[in-house]
N, C-alpha and C. Protein backbone atom coordinates (compact mmCIF):
# COMPACT_ATOMS: atom_id res chain seq x y z
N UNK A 1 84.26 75.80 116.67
CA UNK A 1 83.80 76.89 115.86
C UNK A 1 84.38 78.22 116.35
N UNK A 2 84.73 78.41 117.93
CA UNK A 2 85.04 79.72 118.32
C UNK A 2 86.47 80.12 118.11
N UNK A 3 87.04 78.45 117.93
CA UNK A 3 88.58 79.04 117.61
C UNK A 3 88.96 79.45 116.55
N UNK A 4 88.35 78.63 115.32
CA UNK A 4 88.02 78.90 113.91
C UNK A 4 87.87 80.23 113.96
N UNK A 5 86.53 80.99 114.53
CA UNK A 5 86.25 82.23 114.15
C UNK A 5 87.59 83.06 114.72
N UNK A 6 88.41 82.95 115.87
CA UNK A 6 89.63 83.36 116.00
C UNK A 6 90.21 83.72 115.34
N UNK A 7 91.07 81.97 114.66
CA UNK A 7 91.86 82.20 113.88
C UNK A 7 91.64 83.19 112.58
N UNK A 8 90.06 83.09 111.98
CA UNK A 8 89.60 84.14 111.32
C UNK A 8 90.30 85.44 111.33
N UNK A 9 89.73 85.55 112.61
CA UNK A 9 89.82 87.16 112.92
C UNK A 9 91.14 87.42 112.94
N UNK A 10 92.48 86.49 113.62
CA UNK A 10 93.49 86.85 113.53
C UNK A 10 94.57 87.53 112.20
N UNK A 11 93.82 86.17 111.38
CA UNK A 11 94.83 86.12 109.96
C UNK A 11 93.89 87.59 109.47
N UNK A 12 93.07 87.40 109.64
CA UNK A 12 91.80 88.96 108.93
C UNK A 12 92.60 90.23 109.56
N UNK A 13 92.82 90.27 111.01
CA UNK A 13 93.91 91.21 110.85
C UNK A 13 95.15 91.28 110.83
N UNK A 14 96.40 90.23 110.48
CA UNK A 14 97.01 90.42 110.43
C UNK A 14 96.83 91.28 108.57
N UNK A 15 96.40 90.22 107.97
CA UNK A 15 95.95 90.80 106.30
C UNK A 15 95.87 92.67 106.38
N UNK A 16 95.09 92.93 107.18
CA UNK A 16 94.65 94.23 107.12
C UNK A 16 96.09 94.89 107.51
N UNK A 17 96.79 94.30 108.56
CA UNK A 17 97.91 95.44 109.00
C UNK A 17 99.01 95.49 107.64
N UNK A 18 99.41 93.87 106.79
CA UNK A 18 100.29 93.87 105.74
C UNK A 18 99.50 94.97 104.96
N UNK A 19 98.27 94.82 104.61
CA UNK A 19 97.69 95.55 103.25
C UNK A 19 97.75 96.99 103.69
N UNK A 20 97.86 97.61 104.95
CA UNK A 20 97.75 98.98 105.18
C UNK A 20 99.40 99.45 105.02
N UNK A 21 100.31 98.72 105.65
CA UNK A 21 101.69 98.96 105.43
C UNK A 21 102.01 99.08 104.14
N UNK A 22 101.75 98.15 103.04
CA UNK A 22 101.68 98.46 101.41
C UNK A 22 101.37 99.54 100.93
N UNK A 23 100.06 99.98 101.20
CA UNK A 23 100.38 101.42 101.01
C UNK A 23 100.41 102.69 101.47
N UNK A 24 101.42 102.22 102.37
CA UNK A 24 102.25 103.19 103.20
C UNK A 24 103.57 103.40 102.67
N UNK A 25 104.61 104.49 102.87
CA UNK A 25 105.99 103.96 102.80
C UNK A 25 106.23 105.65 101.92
N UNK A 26 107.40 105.08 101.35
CA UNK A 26 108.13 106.81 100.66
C UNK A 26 107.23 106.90 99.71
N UNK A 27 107.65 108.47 99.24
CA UNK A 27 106.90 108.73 97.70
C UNK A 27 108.35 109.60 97.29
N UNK A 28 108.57 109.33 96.23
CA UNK A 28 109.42 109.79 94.81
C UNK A 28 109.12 111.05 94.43
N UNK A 29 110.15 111.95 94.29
CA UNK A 29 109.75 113.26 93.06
C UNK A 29 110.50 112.64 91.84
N UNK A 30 110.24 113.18 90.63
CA UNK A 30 110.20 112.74 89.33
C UNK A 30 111.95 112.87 89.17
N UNK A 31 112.60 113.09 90.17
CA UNK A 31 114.09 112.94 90.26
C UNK A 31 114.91 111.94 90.66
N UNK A 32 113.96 110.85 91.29
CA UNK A 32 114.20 109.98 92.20
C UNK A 32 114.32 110.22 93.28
N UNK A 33 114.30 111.33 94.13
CA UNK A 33 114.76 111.63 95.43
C UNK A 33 113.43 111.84 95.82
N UNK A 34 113.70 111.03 97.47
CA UNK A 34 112.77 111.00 98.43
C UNK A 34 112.38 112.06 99.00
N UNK A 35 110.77 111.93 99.17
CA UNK A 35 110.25 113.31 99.79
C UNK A 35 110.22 112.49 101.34
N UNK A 36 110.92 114.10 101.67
CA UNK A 36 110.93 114.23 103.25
C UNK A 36 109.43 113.68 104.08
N UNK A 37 108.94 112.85 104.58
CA UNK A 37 107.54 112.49 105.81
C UNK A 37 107.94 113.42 106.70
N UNK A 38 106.40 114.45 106.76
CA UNK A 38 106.35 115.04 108.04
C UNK A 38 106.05 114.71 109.06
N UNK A 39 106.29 115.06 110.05
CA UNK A 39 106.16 114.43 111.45
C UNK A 39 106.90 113.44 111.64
N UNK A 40 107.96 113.02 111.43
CA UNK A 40 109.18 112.33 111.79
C UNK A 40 109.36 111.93 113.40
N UNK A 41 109.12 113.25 114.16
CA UNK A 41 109.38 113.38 115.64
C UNK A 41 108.29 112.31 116.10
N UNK A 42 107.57 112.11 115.44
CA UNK A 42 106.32 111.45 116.15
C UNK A 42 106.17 109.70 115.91
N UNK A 43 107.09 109.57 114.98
CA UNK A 43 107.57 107.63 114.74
C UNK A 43 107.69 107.25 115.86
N UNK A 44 107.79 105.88 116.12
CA UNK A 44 107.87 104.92 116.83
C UNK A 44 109.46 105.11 117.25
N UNK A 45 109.80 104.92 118.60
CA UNK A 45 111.17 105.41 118.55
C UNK A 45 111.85 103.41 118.80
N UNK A 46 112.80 103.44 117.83
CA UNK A 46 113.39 101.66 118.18
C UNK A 46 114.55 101.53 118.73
N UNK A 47 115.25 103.11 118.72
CA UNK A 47 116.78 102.66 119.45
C UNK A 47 117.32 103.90 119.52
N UNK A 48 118.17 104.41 120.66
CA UNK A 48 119.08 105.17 120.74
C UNK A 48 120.26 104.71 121.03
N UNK A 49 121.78 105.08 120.53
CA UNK A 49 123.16 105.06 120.61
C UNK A 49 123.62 106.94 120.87
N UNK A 50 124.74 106.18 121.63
CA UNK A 50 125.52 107.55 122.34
C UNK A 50 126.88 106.79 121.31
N UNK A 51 128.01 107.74 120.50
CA UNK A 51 128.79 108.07 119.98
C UNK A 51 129.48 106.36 119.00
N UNK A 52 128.65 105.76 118.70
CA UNK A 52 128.67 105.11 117.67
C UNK A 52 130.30 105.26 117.13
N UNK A 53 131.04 104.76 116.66
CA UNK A 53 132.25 104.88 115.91
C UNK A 53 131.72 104.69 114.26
N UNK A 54 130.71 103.86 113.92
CA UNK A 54 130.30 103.78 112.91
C UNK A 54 129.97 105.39 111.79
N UNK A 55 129.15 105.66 112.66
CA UNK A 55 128.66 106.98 111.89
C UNK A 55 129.45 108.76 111.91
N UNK A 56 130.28 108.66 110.92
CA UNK A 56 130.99 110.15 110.56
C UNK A 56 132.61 109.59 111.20
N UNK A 57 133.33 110.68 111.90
CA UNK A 57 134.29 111.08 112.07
C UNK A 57 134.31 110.43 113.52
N UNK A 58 133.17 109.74 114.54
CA UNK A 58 134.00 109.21 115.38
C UNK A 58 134.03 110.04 117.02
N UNK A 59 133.45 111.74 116.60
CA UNK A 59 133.04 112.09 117.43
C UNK A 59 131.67 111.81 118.38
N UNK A 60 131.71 112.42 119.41
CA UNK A 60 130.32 111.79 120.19
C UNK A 60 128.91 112.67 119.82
N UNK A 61 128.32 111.59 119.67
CA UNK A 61 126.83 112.04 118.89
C UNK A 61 125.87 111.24 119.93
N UNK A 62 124.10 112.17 119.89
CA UNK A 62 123.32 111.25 120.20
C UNK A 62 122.57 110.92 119.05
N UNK A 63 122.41 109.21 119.13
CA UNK A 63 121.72 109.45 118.02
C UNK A 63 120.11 108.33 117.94
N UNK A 64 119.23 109.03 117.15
CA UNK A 64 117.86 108.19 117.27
C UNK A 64 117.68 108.00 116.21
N UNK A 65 116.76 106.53 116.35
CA UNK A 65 116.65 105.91 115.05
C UNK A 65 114.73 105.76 115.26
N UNK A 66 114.06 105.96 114.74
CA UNK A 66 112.49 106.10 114.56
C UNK A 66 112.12 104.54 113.10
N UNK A 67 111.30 104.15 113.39
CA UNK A 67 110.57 103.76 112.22
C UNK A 67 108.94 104.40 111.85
N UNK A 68 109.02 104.13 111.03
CA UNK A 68 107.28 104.77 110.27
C UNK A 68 106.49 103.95 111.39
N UNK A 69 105.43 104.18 111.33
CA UNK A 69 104.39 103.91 112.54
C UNK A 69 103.26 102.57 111.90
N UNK A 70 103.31 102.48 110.29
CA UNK A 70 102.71 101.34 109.21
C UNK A 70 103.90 100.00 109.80
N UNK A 71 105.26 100.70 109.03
CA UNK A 71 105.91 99.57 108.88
C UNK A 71 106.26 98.98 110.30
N UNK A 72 106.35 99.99 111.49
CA UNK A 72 106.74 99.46 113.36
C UNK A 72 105.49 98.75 113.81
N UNK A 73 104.39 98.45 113.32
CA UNK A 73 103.37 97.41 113.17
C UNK A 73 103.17 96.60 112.20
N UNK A 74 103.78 96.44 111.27
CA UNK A 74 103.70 95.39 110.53
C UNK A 74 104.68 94.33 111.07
N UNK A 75 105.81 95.15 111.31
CA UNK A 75 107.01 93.93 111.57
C UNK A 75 106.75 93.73 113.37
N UNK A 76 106.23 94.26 114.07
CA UNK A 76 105.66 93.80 115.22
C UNK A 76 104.64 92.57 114.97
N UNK A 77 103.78 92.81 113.98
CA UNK A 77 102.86 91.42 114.12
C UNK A 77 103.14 90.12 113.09
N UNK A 78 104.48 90.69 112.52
CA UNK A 78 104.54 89.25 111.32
C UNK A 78 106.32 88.97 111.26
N UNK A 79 107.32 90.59 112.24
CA UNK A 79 108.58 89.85 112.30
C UNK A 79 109.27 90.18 111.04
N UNK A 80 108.77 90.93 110.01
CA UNK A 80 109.00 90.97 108.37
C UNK A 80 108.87 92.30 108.07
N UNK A 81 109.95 93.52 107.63
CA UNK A 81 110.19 94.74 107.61
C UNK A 81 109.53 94.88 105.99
N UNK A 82 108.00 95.30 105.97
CA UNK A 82 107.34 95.52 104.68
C UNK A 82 108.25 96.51 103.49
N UNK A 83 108.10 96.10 102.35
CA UNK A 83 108.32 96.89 101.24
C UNK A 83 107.82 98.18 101.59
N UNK A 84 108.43 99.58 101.44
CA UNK A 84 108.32 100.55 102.05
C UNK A 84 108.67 101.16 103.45
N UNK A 85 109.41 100.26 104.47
CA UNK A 85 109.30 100.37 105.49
C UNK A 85 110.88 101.78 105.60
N UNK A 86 110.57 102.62 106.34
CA UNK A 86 111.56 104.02 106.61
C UNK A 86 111.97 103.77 107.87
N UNK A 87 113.18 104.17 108.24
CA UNK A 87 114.06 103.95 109.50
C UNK A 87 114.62 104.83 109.18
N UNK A 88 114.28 105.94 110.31
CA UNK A 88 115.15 107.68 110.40
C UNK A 88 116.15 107.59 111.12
N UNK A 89 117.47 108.10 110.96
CA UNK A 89 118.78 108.08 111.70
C UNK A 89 118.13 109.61 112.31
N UNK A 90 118.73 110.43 113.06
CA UNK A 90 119.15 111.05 113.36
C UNK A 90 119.86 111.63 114.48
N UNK A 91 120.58 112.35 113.59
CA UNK A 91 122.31 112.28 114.89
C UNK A 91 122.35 113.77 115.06
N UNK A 92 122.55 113.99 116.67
CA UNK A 92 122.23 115.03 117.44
C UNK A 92 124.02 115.44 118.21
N UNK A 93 124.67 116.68 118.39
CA UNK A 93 125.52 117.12 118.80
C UNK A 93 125.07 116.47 120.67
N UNK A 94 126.23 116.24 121.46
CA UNK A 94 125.89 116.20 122.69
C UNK A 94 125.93 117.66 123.25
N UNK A 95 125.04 118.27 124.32
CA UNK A 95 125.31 119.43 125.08
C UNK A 95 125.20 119.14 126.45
N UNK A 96 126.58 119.58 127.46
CA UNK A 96 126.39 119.06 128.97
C UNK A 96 126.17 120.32 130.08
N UNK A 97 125.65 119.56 131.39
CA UNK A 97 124.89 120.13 132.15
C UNK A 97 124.73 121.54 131.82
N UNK A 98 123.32 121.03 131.23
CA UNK A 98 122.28 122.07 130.85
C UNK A 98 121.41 122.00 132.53
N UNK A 99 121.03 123.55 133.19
CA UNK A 99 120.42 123.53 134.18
C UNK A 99 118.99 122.92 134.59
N UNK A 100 119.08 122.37 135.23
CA UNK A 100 119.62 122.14 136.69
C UNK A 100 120.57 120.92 136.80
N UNK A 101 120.48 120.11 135.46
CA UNK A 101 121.30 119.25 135.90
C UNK A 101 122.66 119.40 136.01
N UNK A 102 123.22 118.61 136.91
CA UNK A 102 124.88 118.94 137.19
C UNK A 102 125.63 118.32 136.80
N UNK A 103 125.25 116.93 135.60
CA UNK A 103 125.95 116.69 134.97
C UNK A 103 125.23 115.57 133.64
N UNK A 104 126.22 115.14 132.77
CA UNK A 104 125.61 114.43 132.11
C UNK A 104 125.42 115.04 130.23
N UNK A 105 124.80 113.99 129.94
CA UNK A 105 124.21 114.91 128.24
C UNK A 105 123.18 114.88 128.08
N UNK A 106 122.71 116.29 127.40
CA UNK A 106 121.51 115.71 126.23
C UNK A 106 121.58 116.05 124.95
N UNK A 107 120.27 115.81 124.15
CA UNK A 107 120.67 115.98 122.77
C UNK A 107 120.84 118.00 122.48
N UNK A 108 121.53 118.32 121.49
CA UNK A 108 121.47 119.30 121.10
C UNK A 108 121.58 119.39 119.70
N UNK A 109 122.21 120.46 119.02
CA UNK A 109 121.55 120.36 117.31
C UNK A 109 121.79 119.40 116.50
N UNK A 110 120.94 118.85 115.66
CA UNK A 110 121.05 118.19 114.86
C UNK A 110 122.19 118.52 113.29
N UNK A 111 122.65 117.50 113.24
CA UNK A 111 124.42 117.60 112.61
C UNK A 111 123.97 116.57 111.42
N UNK A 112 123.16 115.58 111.45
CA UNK A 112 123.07 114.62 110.32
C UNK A 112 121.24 114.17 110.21
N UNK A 113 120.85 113.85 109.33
CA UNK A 113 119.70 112.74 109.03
C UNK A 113 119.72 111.97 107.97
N UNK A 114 119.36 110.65 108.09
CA UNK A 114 119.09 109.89 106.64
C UNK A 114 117.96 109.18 106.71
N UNK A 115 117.76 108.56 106.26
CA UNK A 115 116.88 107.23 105.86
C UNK A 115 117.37 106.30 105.61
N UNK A 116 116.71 105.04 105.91
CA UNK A 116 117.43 103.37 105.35
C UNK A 116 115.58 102.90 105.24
N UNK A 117 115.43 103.50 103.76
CA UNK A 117 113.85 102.73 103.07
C UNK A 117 113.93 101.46 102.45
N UNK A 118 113.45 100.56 102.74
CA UNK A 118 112.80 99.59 101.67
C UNK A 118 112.69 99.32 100.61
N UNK A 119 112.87 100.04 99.98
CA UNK A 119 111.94 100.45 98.47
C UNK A 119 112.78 99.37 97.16
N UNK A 120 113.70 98.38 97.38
CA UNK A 120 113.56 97.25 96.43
C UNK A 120 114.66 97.84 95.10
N UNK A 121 115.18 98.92 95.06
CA UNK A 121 115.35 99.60 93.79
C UNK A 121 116.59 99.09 93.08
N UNK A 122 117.34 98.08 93.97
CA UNK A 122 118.22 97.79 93.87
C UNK A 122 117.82 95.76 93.65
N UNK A 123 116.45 95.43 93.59
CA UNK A 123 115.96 93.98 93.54
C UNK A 123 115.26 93.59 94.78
N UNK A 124 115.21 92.65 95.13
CA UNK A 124 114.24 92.37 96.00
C UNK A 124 115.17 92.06 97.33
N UNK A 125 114.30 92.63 98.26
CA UNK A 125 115.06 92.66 99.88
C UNK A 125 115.40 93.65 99.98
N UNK A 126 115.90 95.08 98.73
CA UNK A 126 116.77 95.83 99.17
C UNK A 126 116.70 97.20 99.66
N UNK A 127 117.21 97.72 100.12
CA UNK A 127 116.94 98.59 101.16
C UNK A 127 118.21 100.11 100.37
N UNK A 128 117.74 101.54 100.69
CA UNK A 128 118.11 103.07 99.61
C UNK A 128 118.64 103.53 101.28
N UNK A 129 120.12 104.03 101.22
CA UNK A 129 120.06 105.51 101.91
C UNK A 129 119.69 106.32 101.44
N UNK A 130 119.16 107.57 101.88
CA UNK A 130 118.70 108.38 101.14
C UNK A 130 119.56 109.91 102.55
N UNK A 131 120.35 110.86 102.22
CA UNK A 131 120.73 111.54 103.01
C UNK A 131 119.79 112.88 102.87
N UNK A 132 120.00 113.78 103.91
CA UNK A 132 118.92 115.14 103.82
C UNK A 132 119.61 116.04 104.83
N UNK A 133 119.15 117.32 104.43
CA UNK A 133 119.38 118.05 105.71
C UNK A 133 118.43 118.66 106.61
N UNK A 134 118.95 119.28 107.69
CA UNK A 134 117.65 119.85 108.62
C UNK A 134 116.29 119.75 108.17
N UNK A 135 116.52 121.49 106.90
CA UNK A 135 115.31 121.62 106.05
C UNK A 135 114.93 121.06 104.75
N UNK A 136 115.14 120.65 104.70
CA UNK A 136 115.45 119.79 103.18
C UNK A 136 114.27 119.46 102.95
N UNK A 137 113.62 118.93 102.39
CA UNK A 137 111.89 118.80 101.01
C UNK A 137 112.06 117.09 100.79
N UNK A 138 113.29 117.53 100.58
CA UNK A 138 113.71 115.93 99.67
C UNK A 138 115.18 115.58 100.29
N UNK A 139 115.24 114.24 99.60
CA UNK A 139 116.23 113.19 99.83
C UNK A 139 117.56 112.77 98.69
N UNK A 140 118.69 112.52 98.71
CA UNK A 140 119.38 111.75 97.85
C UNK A 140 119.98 110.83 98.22
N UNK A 141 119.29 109.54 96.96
CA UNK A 141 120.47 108.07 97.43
C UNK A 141 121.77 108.40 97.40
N UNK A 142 122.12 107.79 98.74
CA UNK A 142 123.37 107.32 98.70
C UNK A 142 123.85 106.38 97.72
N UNK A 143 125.14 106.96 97.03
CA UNK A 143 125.22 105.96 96.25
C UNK A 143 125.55 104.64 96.91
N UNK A 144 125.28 103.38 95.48
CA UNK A 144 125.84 102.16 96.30
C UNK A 144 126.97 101.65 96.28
N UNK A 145 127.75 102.55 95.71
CA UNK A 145 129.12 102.14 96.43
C UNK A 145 130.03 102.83 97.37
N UNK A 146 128.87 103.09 98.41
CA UNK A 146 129.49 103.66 99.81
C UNK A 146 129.45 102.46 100.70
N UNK A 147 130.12 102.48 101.61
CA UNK A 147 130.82 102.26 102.45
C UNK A 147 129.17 101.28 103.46
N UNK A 148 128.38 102.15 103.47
CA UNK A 148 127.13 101.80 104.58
C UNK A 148 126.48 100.69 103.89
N UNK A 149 126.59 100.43 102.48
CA UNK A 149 125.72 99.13 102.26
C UNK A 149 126.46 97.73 102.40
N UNK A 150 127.95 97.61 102.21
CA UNK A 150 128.49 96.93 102.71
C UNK A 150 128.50 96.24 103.59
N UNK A 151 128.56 97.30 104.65
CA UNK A 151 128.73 97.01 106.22
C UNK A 151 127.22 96.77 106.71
N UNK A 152 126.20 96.91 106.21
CA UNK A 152 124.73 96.74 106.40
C UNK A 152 124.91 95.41 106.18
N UNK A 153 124.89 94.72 104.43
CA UNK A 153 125.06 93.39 104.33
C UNK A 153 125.65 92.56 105.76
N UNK A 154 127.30 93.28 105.61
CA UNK A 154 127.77 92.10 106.74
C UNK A 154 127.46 91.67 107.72
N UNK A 155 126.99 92.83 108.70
CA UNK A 155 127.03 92.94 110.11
C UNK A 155 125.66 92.66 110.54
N UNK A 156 124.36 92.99 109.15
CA UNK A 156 122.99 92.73 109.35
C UNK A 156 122.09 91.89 108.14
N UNK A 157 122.96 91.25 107.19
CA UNK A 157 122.19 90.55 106.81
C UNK A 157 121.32 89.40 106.90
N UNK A 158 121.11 89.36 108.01
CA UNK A 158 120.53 87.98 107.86
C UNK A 158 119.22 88.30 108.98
N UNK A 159 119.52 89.93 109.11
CA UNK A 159 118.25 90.79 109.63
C UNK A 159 117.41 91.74 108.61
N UNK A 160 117.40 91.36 107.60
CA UNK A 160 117.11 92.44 106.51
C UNK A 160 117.68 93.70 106.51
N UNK A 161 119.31 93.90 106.65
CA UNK A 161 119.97 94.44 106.61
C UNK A 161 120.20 95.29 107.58
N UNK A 162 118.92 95.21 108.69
CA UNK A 162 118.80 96.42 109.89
C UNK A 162 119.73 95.63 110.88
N UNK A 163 120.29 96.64 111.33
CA UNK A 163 120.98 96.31 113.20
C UNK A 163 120.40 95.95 113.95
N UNK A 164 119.50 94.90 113.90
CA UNK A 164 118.40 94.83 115.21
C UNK A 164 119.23 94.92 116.16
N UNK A 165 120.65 94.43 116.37
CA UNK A 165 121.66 94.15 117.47
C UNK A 165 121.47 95.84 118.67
N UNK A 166 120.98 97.17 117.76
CA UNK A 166 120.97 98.61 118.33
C UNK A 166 119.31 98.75 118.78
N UNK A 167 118.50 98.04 118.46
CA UNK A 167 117.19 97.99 118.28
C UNK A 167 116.61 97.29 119.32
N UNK A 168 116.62 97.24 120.82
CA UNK A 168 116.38 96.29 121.81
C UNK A 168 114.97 96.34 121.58
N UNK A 169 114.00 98.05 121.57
CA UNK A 169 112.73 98.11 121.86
C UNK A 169 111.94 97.49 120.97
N UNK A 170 112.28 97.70 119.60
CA UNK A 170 112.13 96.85 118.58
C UNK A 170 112.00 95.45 118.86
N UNK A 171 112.48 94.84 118.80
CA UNK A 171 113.06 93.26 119.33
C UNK A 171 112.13 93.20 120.39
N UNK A 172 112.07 93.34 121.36
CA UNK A 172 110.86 93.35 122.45
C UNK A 172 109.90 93.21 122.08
N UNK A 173 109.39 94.16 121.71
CA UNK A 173 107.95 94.22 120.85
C UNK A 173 107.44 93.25 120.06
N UNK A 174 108.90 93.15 119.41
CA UNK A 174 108.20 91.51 118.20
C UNK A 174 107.63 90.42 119.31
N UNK A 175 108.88 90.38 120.42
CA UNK A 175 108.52 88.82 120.97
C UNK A 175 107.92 88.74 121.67
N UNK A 176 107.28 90.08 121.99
CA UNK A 176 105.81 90.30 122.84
C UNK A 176 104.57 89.73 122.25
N UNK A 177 104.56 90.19 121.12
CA UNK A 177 103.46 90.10 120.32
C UNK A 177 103.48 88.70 119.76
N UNK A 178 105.14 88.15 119.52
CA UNK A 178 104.68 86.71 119.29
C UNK A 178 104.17 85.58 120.38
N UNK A 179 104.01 86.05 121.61
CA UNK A 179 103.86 85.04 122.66
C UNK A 179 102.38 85.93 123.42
N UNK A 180 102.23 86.88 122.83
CA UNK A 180 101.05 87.09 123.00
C UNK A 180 99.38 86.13 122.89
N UNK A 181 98.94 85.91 123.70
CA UNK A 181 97.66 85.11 123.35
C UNK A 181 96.47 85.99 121.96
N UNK A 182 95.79 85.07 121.49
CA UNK A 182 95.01 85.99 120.51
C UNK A 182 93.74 86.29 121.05
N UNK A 183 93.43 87.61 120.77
CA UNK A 183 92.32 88.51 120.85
C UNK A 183 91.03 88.13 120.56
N UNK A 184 90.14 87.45 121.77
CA UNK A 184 88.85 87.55 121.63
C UNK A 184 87.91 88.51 121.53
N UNK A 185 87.07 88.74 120.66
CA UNK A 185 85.94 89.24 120.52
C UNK A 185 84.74 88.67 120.68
């Protein structure tokens, strides 16, 4: 009976974390373009890269990638990047030895941001760039015949299009939680 009530409780919350991630995720202005989520700085952070060849011209960038804080618990407890789920790029200029340190980088101004949402608009599985700037309100898809959905397919399809390959903390987390024992009450 006590494992029963377990398993209860488990599937009861996993249910609750899918059903809260549902309605979570972007919201639309009547243009199609994505409104900017405030507090960005405060996502779940899943990966940083130093100068990527992928993204722009090739120069050295830092760059962080955040997920929404709904969808970085949903796919922590089920492995499955929910409808709605947001993954923030943003790519930062390097600036070196800044004092006291005597050498090295850190981040300095921000040069790019996008999004890689969920949102299906393209059929099921599929995933919107959406580009922005600093101050920006809102968002515009990338169209889809750039260059990034391509190379998403190839290099990550068979991850729901994300790089988990850049995503270690991410990846951790899942296989934490899958070898995790379940939660008595």
């Amino acid at each position: 009976m006590k494992r029963l009530l377990m398993t209860c409780a488990a599937v009861a919350g996993s249910a609750s974390l899918l059903a809260a991630a549902a309605f979570a995720g972007p919201t639309f202005d009547d243009q199609g373009r994505i409104v900017i989520p405030q507090n960005m700085d405060r996502w779940p952070t899943v990966g940083t890269t130093y100068a990527l060849q992928y993204e722009g011209d090739g120069g050295m960038t830092l760059n962080t990638v955040r997920l929404d804080p709904q969808s970085y618990d949903a796919y922590v407890a089920t492995g499955v990047f929910p409808v709605g789920a947001m993954l923030q790029l943003e790519v930062r200029l390097p600036v070196e030895e800044i004092a006291p340190a005597k050498g090295g980088k850190t981040q300095g101004t921000i040069v790019g941001r996008s999004l890689h949402v969920k949102d299906e608009k393209a059929g099921p599985g599929t995933w919107t760039f959406y580009g922005y700037g600093p101050d920006a309100a809102t968002g515009n898809p990338v169209p889809r015949s750039q260059a990034c959905y391509a190379c998403h397919d190839e290099h990550a399809g068979e991850t729901d299009t994300v790089f988990m390959q850049f995503y270690p903390t991410l990846a951790e987390a899942r296989a934490k939680a899958a070898n995790a024992p379940a939660a008595v009450k």
